[in-house]
Every structure is written in structure tokens, then in C-alpha cells.
C-alpha atoms as a PDB file:
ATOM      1  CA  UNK A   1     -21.590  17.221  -1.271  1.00  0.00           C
ATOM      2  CA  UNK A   2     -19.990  14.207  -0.599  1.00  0.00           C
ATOM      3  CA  UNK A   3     -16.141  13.962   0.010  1.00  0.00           C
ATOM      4  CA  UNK A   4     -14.381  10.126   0.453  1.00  0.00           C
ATOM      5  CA  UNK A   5     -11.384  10.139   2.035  1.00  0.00           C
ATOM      6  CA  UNK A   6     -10.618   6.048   1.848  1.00  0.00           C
ATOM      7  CA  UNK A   7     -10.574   3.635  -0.927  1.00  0.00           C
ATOM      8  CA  UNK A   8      -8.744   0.567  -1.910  1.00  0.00           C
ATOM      9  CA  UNK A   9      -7.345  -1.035  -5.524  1.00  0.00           C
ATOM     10  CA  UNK A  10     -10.371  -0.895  -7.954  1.00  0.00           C
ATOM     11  CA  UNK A  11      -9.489  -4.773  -8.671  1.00  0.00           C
ATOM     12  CA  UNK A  12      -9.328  -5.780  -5.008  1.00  0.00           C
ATOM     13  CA  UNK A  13     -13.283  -5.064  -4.295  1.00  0.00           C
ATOM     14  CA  UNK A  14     -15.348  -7.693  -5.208  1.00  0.00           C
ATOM     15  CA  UNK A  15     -18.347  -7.207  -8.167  1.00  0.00           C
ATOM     16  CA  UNK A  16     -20.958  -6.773  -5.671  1.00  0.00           C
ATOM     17  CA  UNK A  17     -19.586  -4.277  -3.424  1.00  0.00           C
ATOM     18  CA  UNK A  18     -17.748  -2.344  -6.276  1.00  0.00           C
ATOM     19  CA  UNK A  19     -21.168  -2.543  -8.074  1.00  0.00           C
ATOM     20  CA  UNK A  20     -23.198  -1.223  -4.900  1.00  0.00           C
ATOM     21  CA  UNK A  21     -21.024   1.609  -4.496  1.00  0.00           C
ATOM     22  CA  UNK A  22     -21.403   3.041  -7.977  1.00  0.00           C
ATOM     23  CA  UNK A  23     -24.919   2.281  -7.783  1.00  0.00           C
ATOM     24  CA  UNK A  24     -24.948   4.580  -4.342  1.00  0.00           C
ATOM     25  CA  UNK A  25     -22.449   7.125  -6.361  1.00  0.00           C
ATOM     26  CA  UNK A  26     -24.696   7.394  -9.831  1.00  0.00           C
ATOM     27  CA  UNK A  27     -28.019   7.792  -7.830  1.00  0.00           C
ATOM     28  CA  UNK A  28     -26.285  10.712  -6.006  1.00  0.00           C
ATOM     29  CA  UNK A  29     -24.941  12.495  -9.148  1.00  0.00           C
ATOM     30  CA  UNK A  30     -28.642  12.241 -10.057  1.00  0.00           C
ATOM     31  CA  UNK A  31     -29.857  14.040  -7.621  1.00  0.00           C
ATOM     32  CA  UNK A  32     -27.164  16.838  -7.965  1.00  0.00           C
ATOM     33  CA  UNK A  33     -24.514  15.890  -5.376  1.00  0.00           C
ATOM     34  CA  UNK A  34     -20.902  16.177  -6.208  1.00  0.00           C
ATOM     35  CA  UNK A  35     -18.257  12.774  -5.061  1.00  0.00           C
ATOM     36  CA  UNK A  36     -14.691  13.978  -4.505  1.00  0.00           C
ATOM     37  CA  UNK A  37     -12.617  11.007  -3.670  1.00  0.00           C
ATOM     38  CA  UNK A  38      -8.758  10.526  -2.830  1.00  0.00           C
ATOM     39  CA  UNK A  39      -6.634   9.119  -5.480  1.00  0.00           C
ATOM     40  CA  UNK A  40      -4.580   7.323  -3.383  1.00  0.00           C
ATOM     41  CA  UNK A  41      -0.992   7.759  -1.222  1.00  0.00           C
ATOM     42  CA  UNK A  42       0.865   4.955  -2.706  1.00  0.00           C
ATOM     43  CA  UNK A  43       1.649   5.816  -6.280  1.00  0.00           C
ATOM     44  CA  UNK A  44       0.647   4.087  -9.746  1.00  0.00           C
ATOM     45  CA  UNK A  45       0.808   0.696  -7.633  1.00  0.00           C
ATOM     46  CA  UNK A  46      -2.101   1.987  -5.413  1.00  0.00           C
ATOM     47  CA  UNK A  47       0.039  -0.635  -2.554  1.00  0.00           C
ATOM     48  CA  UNK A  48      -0.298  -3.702  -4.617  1.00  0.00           C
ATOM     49  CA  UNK A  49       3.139  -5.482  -4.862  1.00  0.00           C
ATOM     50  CA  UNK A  50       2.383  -6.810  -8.520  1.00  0.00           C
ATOM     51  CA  UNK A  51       4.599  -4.754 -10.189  1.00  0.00           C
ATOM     52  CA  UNK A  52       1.400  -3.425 -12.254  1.00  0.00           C
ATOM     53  CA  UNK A  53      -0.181   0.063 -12.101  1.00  0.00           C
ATOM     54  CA  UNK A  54      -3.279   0.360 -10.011  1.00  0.00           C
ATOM     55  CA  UNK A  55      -6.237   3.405  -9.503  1.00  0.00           C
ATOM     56  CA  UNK A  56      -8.243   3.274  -6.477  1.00  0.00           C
ATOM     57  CA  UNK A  57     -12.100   2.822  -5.917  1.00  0.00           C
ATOM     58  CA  UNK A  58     -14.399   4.856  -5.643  1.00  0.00           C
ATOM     59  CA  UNK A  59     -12.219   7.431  -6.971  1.00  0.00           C
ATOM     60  CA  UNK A  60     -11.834   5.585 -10.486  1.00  0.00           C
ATOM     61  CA  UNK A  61     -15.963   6.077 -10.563  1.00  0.00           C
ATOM     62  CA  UNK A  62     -16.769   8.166 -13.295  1.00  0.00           C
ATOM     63  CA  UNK A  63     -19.123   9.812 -10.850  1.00  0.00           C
ATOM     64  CA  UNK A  64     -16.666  11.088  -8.811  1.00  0.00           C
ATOM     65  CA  UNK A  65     -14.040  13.815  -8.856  1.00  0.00           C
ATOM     66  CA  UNK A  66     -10.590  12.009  -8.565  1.00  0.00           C
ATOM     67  CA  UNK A  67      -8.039  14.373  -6.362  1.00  0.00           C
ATOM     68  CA  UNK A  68      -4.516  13.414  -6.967  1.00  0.00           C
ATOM     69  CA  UNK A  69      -1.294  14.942  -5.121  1.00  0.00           C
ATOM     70  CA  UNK A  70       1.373  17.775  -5.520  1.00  0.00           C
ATOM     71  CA  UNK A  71       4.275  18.684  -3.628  1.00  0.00           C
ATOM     72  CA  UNK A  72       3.374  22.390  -2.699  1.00  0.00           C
ATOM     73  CA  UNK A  73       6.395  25.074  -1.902  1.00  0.00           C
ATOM     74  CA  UNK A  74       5.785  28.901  -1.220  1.00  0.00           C
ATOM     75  CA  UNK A  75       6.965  31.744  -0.052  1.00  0.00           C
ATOM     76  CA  UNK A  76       5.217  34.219   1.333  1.00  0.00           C
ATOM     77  CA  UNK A  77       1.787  34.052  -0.417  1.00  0.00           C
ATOM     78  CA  UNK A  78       3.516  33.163  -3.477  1.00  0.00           C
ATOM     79  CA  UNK A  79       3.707  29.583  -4.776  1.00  0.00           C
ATOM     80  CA  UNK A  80       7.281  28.789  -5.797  1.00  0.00           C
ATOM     81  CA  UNK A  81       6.953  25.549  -6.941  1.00  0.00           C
ATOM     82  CA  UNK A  82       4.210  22.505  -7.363  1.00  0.00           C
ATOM     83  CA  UNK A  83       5.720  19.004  -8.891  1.00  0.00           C
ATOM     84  CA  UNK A  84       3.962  15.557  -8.377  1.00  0.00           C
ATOM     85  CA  UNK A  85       4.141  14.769  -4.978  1.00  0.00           C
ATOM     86  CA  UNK A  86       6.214  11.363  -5.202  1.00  0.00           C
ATOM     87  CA  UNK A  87       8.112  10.652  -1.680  1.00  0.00           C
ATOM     88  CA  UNK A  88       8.346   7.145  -2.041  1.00  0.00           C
ATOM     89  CA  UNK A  89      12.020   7.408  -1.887  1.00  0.00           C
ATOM     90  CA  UNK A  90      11.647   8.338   1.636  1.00  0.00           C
ATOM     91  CA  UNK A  91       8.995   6.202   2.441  1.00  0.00           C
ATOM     92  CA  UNK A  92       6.337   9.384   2.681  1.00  0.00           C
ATOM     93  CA  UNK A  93       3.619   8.303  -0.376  1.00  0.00           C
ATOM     94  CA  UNK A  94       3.166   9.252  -3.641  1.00  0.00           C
ATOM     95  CA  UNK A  95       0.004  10.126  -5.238  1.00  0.00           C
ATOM     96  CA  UNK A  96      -2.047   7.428  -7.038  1.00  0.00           C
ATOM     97  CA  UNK A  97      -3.465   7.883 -10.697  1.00  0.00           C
ATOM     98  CA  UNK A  98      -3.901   5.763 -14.056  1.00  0.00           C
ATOM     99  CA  UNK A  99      -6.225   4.078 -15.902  1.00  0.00           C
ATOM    100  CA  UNK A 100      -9.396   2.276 -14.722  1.00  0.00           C
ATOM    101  CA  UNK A 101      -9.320  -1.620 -15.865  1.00  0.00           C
ATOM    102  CA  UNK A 102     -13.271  -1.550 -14.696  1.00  0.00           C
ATOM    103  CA  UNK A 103     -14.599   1.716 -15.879  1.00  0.00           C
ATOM    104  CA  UNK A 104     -14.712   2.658 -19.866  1.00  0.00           C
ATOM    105  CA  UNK A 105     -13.155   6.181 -20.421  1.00  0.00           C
ATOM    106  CA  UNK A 106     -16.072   8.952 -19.740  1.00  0.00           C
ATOM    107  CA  UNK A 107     -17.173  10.775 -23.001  1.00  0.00           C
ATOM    108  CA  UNK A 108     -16.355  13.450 -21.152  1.00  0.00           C
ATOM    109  CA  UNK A 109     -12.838  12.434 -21.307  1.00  0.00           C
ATOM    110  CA  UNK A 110     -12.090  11.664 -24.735  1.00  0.00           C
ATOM    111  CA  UNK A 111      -9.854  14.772 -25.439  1.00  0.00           C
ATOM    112  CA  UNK A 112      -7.955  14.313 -22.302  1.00  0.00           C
ATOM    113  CA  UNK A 113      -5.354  11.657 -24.063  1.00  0.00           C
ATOM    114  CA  UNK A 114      -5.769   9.360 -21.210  1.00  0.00           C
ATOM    115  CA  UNK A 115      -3.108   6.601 -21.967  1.00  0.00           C
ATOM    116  CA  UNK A 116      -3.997   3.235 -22.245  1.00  0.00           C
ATOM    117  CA  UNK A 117      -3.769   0.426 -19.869  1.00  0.00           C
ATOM    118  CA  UNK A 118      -1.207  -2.216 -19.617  1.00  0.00           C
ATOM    119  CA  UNK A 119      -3.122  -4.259 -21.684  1.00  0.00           C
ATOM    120  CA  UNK A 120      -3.691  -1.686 -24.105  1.00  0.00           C
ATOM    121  CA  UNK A 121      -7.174  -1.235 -22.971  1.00  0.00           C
ATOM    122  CA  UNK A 122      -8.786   2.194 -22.709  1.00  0.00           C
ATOM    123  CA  UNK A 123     -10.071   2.988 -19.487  1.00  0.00           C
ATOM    124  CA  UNK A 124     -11.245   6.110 -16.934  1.00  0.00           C
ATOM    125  CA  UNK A 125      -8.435   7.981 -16.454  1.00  0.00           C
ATOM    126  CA  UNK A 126      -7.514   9.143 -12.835  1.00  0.00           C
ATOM    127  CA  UNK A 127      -7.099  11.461 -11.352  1.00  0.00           C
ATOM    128  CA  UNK A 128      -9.266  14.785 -12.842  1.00  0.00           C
ATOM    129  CA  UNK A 129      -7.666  17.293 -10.444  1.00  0.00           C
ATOM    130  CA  UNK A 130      -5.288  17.998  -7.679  1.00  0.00           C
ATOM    131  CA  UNK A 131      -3.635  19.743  -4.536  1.00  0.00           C
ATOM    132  CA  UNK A 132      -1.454  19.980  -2.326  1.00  0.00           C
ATOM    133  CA  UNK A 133      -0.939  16.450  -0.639  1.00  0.00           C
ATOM    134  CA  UNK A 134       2.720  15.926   0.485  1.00  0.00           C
ATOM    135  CA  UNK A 135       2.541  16.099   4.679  1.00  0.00           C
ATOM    136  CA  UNK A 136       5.887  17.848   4.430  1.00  0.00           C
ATOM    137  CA  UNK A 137       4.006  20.724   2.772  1.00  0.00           C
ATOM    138  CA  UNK A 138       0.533  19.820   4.076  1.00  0.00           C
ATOM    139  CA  UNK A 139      -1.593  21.282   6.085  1.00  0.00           C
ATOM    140  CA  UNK A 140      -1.302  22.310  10.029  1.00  0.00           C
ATOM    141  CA  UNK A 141      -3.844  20.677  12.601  1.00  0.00           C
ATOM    142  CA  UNK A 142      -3.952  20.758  15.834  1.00  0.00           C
ATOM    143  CA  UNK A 143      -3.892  17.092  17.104  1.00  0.00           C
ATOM    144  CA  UNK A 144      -3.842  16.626  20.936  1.00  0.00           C
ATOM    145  CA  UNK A 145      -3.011  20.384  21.157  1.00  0.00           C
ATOM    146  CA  UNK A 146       0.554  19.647  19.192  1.00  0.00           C
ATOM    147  CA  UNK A 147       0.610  21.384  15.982  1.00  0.00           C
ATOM    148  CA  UNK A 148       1.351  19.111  12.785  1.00  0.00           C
ATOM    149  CA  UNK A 149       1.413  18.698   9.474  1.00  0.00           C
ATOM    150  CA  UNK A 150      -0.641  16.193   7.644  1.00  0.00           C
ATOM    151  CA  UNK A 151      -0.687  15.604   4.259  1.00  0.00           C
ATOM    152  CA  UNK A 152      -2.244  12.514   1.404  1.00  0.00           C
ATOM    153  CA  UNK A 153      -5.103  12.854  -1.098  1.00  0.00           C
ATOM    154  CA  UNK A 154      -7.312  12.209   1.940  1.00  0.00           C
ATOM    155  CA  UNK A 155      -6.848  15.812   2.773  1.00  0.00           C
ATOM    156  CA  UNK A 156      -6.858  16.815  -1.371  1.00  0.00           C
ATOM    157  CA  UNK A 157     -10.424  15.497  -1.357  1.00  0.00           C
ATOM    158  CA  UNK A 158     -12.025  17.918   1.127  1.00  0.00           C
ATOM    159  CA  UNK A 159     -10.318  20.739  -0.102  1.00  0.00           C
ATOM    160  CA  UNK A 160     -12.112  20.318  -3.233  1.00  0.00           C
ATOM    161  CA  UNK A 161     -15.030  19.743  -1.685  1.00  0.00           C
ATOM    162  CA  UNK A 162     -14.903  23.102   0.275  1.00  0.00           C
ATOM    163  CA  UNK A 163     -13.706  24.453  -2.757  1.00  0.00           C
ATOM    164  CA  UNK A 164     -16.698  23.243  -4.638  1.00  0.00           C
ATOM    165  CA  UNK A 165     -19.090  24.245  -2.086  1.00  0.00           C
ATOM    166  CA  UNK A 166     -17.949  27.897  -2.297  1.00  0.00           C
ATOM    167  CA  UNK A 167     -18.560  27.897  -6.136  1.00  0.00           C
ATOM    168  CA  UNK A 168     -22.003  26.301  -5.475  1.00  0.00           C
ATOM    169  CA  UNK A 169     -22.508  29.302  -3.168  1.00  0.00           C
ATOM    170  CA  UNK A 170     -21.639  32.126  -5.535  1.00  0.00           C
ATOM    171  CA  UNK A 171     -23.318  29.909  -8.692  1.00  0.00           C
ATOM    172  CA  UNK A 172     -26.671  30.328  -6.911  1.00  0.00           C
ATOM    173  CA  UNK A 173     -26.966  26.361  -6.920  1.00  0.00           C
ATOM    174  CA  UNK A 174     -24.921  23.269  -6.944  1.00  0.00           C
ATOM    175  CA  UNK A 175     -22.460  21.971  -9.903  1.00  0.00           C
ATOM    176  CA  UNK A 176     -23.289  18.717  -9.604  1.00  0.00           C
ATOM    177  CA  UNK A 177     -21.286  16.227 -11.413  1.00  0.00           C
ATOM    178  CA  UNK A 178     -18.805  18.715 -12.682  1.00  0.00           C
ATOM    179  CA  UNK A 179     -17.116  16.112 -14.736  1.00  0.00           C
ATOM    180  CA  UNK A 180     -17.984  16.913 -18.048  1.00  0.00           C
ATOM    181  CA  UNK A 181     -17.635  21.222 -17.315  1.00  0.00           C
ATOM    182  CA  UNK A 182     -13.903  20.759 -15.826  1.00  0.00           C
ATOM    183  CA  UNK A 183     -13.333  18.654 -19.107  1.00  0.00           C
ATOM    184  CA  UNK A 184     -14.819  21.553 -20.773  1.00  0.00           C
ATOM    185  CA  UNK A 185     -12.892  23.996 -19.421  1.00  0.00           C
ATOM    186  CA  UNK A 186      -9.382  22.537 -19.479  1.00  0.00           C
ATOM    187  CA  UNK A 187      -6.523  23.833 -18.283  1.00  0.00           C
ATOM    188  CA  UNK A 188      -7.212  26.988 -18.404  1.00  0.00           C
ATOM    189  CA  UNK A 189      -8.825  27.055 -14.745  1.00  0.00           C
ATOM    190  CA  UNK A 190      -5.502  25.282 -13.484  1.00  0.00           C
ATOM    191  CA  UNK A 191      -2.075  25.401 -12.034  1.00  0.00           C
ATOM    192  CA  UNK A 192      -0.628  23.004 -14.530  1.00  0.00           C
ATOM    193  CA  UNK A 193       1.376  20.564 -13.070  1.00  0.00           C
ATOM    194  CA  UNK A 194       4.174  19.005 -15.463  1.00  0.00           C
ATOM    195  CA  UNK A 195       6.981  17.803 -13.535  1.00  0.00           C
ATOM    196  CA  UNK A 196       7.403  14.837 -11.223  1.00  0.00           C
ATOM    197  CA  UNK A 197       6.061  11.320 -11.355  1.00  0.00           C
ATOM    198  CA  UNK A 198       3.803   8.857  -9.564  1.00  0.00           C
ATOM    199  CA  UNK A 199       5.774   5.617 -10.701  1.00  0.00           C
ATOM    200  CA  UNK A 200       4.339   4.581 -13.544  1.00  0.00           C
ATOM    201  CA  UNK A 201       3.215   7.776 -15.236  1.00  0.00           C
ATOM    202  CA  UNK A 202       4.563  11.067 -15.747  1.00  0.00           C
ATOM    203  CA  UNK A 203       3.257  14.476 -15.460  1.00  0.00           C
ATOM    204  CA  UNK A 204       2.984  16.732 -18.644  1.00  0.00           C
ATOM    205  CA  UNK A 205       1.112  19.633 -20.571  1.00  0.00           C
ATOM    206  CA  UNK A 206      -2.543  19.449 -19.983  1.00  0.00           C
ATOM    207  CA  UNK A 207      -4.265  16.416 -17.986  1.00  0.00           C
ATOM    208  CA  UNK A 208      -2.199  13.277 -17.402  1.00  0.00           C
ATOM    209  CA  UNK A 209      -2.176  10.083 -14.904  1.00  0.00           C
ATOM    210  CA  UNK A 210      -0.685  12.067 -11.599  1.00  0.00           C
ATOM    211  CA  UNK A 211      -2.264  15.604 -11.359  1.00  0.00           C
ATOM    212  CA  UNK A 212      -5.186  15.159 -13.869  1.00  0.00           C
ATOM    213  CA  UNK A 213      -5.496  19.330 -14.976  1.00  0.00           C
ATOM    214  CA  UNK A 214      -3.785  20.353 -11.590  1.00  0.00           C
ATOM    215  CA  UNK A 215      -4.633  22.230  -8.771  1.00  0.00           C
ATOM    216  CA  UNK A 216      -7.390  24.478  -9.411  1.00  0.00           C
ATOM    217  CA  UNK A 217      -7.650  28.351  -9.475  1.00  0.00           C
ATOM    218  CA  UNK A 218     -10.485  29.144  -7.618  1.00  0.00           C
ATOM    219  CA  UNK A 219     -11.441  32.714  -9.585  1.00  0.00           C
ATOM    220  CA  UNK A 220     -10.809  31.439 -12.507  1.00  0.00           C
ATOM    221  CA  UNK A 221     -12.938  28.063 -12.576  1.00  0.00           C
ATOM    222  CA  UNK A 222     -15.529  30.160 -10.928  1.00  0.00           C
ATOM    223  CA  UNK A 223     -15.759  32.464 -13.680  1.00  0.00           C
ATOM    224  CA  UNK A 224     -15.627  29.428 -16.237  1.00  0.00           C
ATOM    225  CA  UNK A 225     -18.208  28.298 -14.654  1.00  0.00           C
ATOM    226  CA  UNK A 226     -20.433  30.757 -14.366  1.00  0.00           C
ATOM    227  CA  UNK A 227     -19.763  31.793 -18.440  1.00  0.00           C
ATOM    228  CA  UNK A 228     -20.858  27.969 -18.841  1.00  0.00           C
ATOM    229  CA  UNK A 229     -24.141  28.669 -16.717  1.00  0.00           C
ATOM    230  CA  UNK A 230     -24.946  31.736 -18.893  1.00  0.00           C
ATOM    231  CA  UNK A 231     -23.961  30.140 -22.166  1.00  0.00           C
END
């Protein structure tokens, strides 16, 4: 398991580096290791000030799980609402997602009506999944003994990554690149998310450019899963 909590504008790494890194990435998925990687915390843009949508590397990789960002309220144990996390307005981050301008859409994704580029290019679509992200519903830590919330797809990608290592457990061995399974299954292992935006894009029925299929239900993509494995 391998979770990446940093990245940067897909178009701002140079060939070599971005071509090092998915070299790195693809021999991994070989070997049966699953990438989670954070979307990104500052919208479609990804922090470039072109006016242009953006997706982040390595998380545009087709070799790695993509975790976008909701806004996450409860009460109790029960959720009462999960939108697109999309605080920009105060400054707080929004989740990245789009379409790849480096990376060809996946087979695995040609169901997923992944829009096309500004160009009208088809690309990777990002993100494939998603959790809570916004750090005014994140997650408590204890940081210099002061309890806080913290929040971005940087935390999104090792919940997933826990998440996945607890299916590996009860699977009996790992998932590997779970790409073309989650595609598989569909929404039907998810907390759809269809409301909210991340600039650019807007959330809707089924995957799309801010949530990908939404936060995941753990039971239920297990037993996908394992029906898959048994198939």
C-alpha cells in the first residue's frame, strides 16, 4: 500500500520527472500494490491562476486511486448531509478533480462519462472516489496536545488506504490496482455525492469531476468485491 499525500499541477512537472514517477507507480501496480493519492485542496484550478481547470500529479496516474473531497455533516452516527466540499469562498479549499491533459482516459473508464477537456480532448478523469475532506468537518488530532481539526484530500488519501487495507485483510490478499473493479462496481458501493461544485465542474448522478463515485461504503464494496473474487 502506498498512500501520497502531496502533488502538484500535472502540467507543471517536467517530462522526466512526471515520466519517472509513473514509471515508479506502474512497476508498483505490477507487483500488486495499491497508489491512493490526494486530488488536490484548491479546486478545478489545482492553484494555477490561468483561469483553466487543472488535476494534480500523481493522482491523475491511471495507476493510482484519485481521492477527491466532501463536506461531511452528522448527527449522531447518522450522516445528514455530504455535498462537494468547495470553501473557497472562505478561503478554506476546495477539492481538485477534472480531466488529465497527459493521461488518455483508462479503458476502465469509458462508461464513467468523463467530460472532455477544454480543448475538447478526452483525458483520465479525476478523481475515482472520495471522503470527507473539509477541516471544518475533518478529522480530530492531537497536535502539541491541543485538539484540532484537520481536513484536505491529504487526509482523504489515507483513509482509503486504511480502508483498502481492511478489505485486503478480509479478501485473503491484496486488491491491487482496484481501478478497473471500482469501475466495475459503480455506484452501487457508494454514498453518491450530487450536489456542490469544485469550480469548474459539478457534481451529479454517478461518477463526475469532484467526488468521482463518492465516498465509499465499506460493507458494501467489500461484498462487491469479494462476489468479483468468486465470479
Amino acid at each position: 500500500m502506498i498512500s501520497i499525500s502531496w502533488g502538484g499541477p500535472e502540467d507543471s512537472w517536467n517530462s522526466q520527472s512526471r515520466s519517472a514517477m509513473e514509471t515508479a507507480m506502474q512497476d508498483a501496480a505490477a507487483l500488486g500494490v495499491t497508489i491512493v493519492s490526494a486530488a488536490g485542496d484548491n479546486g478545478s484550478g489545482d492553484g494555477v491562476s490561468d483561469g483553466q481547470p487543472h488535476v494534480d500529479f500523481p493522482a491523475s496516474s491511471p495507476y493510482s486511486l484519485s481521492c477527491g473531497g466532501t463536506t461531511l455533516t452528522s448527527s449522531g452516527q447518522s450522516i445528514t448531509s455530504e455535498v462537494v466540499w468547495n470553501e473557497t469562498a472562505n478561503n478554506e479549499g476546495a477539492t481538485g478533480g477534472g480531466v488529465s491533459i497527459e493521461f488518455p482516459l483508462p479503458s476502465w473508464q469509458q462508461n464513467a462519462k468523463v467530460p472532455t477537456t477544454p480543448s475538447g480532448g478526452t483525458g483520465r478523469g479525476v478523481p475515482d472516489v472520495a471522503g470527507n475532506a473539509d477541516p471544518s468537518t475533518g478529522y480530530q488530532v492531537l497536535v502539541g496536545g491541543q485538539a484540532q481539526a484537520i481536513g484536505g484530500t491529504s487526509a482523504v488519501a489515507p483513509l482509503w488506504a486504511a480502508l483498502i487495507a481492511r478489505l485486503n485483510q478480509k479478501l485473503g490478499k491484496p486488491v491491487g490496482d482496484v481501478h478497473a473493479a471500482i469501475y466495475q462496481i459503480g455506484a452501487s458501493a457508494f454514498r453518491d455525492i450530487t450536489q456542490g461544485n469544485n469550480g469548474a465542474y459539478q457534481a451529479g448522478a454517478g461518477w463526475d469531476a469532484c467526488t468521482g463515485w463518492g465516498s465509499p461504503n465499506g460493507q458494501a464494496l467489500l461484498d462487491a468485491l469479494s462476489t468479483q473474487q468468486s465470479a
